[in-house]
Protein backbone atom coordinates (compact mmCIF):
# COMPACT_ATOMS: atom_id res chain seq x y z
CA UNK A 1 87.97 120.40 75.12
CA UNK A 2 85.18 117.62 73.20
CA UNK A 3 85.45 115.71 76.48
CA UNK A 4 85.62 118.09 79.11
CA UNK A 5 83.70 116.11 82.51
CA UNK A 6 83.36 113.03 80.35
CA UNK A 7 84.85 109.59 80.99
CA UNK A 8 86.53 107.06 79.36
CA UNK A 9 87.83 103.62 79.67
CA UNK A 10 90.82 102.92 78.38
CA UNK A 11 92.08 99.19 78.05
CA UNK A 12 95.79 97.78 77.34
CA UNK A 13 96.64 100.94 78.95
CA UNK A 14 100.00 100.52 80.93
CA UNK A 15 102.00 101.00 77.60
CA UNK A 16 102.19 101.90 73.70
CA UNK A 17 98.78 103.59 71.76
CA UNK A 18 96.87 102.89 75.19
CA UNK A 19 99.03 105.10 77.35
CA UNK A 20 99.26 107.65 74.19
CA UNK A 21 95.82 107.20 74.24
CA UNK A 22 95.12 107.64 77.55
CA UNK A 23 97.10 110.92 78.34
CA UNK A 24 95.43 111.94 74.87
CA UNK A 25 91.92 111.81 76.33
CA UNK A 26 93.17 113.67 79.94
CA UNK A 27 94.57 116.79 77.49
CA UNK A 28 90.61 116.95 75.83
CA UNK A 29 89.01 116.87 79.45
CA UNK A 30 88.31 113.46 80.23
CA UNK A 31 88.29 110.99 83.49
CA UNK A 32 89.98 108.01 82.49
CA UNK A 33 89.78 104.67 84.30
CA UNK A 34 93.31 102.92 82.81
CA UNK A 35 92.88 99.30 82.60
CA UNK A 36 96.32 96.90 82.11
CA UNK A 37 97.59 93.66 83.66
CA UNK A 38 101.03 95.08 84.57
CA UNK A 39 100.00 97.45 88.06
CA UNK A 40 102.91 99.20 88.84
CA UNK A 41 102.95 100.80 84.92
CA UNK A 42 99.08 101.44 85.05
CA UNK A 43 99.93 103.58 88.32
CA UNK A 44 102.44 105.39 86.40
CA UNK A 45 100.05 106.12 83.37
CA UNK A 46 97.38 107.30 86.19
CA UNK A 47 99.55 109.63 87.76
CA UNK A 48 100.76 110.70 84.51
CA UNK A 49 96.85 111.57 83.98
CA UNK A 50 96.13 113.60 87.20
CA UNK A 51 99.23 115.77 86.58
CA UNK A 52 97.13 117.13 83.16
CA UNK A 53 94.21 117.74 85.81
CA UNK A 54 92.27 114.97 85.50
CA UNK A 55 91.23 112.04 87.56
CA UNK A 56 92.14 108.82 86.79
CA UNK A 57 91.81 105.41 88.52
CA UNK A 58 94.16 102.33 87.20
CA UNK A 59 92.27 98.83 87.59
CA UNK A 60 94.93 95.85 87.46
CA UNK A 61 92.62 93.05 84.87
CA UNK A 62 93.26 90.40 82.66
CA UNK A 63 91.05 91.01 79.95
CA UNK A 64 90.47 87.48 78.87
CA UNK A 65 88.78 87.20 81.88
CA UNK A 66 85.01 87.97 81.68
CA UNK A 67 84.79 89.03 86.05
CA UNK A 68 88.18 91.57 84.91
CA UNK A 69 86.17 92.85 82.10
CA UNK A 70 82.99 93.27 84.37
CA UNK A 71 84.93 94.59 87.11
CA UNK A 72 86.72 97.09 84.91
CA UNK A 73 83.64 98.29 83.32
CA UNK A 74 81.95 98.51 87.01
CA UNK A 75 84.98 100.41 88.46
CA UNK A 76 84.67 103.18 85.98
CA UNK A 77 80.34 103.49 87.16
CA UNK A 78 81.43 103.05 90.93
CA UNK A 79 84.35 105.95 91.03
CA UNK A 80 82.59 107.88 88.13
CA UNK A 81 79.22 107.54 87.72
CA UNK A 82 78.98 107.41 84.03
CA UNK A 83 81.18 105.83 81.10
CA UNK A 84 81.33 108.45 77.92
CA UNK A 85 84.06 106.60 75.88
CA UNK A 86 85.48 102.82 75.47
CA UNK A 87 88.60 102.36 74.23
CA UNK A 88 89.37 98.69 73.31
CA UNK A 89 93.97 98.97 72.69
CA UNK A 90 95.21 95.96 74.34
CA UNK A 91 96.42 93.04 72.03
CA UNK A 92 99.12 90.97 71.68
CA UNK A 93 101.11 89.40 68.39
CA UNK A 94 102.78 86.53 67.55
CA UNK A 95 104.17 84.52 64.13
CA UNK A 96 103.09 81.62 62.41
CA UNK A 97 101.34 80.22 59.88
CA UNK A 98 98.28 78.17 58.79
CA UNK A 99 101.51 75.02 59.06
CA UNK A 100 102.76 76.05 62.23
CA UNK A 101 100.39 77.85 64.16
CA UNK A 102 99.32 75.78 67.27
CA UNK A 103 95.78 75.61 68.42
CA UNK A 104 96.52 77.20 71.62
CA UNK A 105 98.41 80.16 70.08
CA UNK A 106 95.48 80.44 68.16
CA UNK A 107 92.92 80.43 71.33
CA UNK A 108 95.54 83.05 73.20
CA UNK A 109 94.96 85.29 69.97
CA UNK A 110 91.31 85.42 69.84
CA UNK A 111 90.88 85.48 73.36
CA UNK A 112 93.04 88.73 74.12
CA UNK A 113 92.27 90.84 70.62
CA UNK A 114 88.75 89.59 69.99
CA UNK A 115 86.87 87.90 72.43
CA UNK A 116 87.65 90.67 75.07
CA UNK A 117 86.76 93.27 72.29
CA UNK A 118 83.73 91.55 72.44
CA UNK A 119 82.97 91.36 76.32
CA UNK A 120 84.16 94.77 76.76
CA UNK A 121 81.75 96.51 74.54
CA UNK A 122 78.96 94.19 75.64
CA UNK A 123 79.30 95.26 78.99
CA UNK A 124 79.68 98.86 78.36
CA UNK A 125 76.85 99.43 75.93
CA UNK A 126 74.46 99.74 78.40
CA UNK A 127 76.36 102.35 79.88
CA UNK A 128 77.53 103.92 76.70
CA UNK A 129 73.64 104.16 75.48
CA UNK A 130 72.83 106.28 78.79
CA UNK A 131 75.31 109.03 77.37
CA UNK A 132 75.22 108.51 73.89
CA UNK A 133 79.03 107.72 74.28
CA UNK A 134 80.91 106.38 71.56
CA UNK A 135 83.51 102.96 71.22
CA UNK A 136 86.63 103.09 69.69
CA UNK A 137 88.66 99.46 68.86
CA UNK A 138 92.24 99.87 67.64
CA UNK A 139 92.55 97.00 64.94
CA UNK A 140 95.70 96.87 62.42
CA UNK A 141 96.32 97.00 58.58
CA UNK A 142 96.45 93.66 59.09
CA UNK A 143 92.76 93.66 59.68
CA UNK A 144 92.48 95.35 56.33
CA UNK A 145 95.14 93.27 54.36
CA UNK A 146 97.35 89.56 54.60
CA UNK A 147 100.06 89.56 55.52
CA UNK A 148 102.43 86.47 55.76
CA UNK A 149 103.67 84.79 58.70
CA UNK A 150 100.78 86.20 61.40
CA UNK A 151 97.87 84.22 60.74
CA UNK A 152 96.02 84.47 63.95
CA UNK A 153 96.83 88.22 64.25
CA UNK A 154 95.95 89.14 60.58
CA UNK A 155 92.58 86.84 61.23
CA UNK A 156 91.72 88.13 65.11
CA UNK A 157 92.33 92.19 63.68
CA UNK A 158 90.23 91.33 60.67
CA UNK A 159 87.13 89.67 63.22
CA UNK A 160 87.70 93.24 64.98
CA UNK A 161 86.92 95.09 61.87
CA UNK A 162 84.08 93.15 61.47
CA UNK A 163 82.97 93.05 64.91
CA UNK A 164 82.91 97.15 64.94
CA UNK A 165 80.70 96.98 61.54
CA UNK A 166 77.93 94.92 62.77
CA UNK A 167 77.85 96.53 66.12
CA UNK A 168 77.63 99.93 64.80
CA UNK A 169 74.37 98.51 63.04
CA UNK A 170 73.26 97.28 66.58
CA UNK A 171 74.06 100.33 68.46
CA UNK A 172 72.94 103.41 66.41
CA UNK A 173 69.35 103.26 67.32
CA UNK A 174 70.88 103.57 70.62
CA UNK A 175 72.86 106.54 69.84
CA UNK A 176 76.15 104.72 70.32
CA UNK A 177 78.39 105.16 67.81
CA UNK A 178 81.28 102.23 66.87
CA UNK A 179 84.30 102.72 64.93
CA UNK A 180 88.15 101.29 64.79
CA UNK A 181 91.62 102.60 63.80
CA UNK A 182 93.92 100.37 61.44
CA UNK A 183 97.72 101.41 62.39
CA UNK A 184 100.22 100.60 60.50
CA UNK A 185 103.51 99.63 62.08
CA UNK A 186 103.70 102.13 65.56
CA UNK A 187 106.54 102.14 67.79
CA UNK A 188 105.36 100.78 70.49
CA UNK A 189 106.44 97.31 72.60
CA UNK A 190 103.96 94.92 70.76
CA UNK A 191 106.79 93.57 68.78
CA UNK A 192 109.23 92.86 71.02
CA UNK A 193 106.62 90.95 73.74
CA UNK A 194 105.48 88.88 69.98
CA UNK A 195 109.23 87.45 70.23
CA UNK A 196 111.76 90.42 68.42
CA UNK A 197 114.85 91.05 70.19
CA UNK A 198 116.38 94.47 69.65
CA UNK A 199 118.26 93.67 66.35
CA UNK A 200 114.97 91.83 64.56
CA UNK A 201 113.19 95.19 65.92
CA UNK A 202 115.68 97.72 64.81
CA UNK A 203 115.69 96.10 61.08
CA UNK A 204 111.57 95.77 61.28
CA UNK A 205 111.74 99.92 62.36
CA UNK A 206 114.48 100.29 59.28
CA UNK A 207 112.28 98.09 57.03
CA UNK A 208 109.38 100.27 57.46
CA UNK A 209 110.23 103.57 55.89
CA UNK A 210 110.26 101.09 52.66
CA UNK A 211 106.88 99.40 52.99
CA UNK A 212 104.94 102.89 54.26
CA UNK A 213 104.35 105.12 50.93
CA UNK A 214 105.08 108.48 53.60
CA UNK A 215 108.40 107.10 54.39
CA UNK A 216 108.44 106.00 57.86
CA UNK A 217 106.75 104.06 60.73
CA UNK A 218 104.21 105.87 62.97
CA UNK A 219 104.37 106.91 66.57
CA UNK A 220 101.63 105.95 69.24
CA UNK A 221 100.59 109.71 69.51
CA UNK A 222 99.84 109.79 66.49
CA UNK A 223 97.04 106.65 66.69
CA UNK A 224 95.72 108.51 69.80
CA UNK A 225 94.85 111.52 67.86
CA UNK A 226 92.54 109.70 65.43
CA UNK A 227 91.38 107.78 68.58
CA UNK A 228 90.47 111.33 69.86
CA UNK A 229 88.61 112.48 66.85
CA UNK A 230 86.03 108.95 66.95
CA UNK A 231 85.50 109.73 70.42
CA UNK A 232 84.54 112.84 70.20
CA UNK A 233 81.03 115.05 68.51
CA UNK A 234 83.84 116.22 65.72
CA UNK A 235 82.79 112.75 64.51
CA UNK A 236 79.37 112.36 65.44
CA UNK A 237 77.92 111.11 62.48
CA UNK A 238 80.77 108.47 61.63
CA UNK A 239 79.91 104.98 62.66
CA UNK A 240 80.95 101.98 61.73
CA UNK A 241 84.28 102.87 60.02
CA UNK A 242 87.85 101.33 60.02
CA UNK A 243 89.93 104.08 59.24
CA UNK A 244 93.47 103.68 57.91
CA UNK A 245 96.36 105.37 60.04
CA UNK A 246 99.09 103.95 58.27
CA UNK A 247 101.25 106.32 56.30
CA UNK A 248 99.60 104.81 53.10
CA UNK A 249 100.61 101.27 53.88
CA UNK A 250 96.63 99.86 53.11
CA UNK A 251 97.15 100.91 49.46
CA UNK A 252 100.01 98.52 48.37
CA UNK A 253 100.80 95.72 46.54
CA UNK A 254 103.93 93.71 47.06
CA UNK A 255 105.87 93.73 44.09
């Protein structure tokens, strides 16, 4: 139990690798303040969390709001005292191209899987530096590698790898420690809300045990787990990595 009476805040966490990640944290020991626009689901994830023993307390935000982001990061000080672990897992998707893309799908983009990266872990760092704690951004492959057809997204993941570098340089004399996960494709519902109805998403699923060298797609538990290790003192000195949970998927070449 690495975070036994610790807490952590876990964002986009009413569905997919936030609620794995969430529930993840709860098994290990931890408090977790579950942040999400949709209510109702962040109330299910909660309870979900108290039934493993823990306390949890949901907190209905829209990240691309700086007041959300404070008030989510003050919620977890108020009802907890303390914030161990930030976990940055909402994001969105979309297509287009450098041809298509409009300017405003490119704002949306930034503003939900970068700039609110951003915000959050400002906000929390002072926090985070009281108990050494440790932040933890899920990112993609396509952070790592381009991939046609999702400009903004490939280009927003790849600022997030970034982003966790060049904090981790900022925040180790503090004692904070920064690191991301790059999933490959996860079962989760970020497809379908990017535009996929349930045929495009069943092909996409089918497609994948073809483009992953281990022969299939990955499931949200198993991004939590990884999420687990960063956040805990089994990684202690490990800062400032983007590690690859992809089935292999970072070391091809399309051919």
């Amino acid at each position: 139990m690495q975070l036994q009476n610790k807490i952590a805040l876990v964002t986009g966490a009413s569905s997919g690798i936030g609620k794995a990640t969430a529930g993840r944290l709860a098994r290990d020991g931890a408090d977790i303040v579950v942040v999400g626009r949709n209510e109702q689901a962040l109330r299910e994830v909660a309870a979900s969390v108290e039934q493993t023993g823990r306390k949890s307390f949901p907190v209905a935000a829209d990240i691309t709001k700086v007041e959300d982001c404070r008030r989510a990061v003050d919620s977890a000080i108020q009802h907890f005292g303390r914030l161990d672990v930030l976990v940055n897992s909402a994001g969105v998707i979309g297509s287009g191209t450098i041809l298509d893309t409009t300017l405003e799908d490119w704002r949306l983009m930034m503003q939900v899987n970068l700039d609110a990266v951003f915000v959050m872990m400002q906000l929390a760092a002072p926090h985070l530096e009281k108990t050494k704690g440790a932040i933890v951004n899920v990112s993609s492959i396509t952070g790592l590698r381009a991939f046609p057809n999702v400009l903004s997204y490939c280009v927003s993941k790849a600022g997030v790898d970034q982003l966790t570098r060049c904090a981790a340089l900022d925040l180790a004399p503090k004692g904070v420690r920064v690191n991301a996960v790059n999933p490959g494709v996860v079962v989760t519902n970020l497809h379908r809300r990017g535009g996929f109805d349930a045929t495009q998403y069943d092909k996409f699923l089918e497609h994948g045990k073809d483009t992953h060298p281990l022969g299939r797609v990955g499931e949200a538990d198993e991004i939590a787990e990884a999420i687990l290790y960063l956040a805990t003192s089994k990684s202690e000195w490990v800062t400032g990595v983007t590690l690859s949970v992809d089935g292999g998927r970072h070391l091809t070449c399309a051919r």
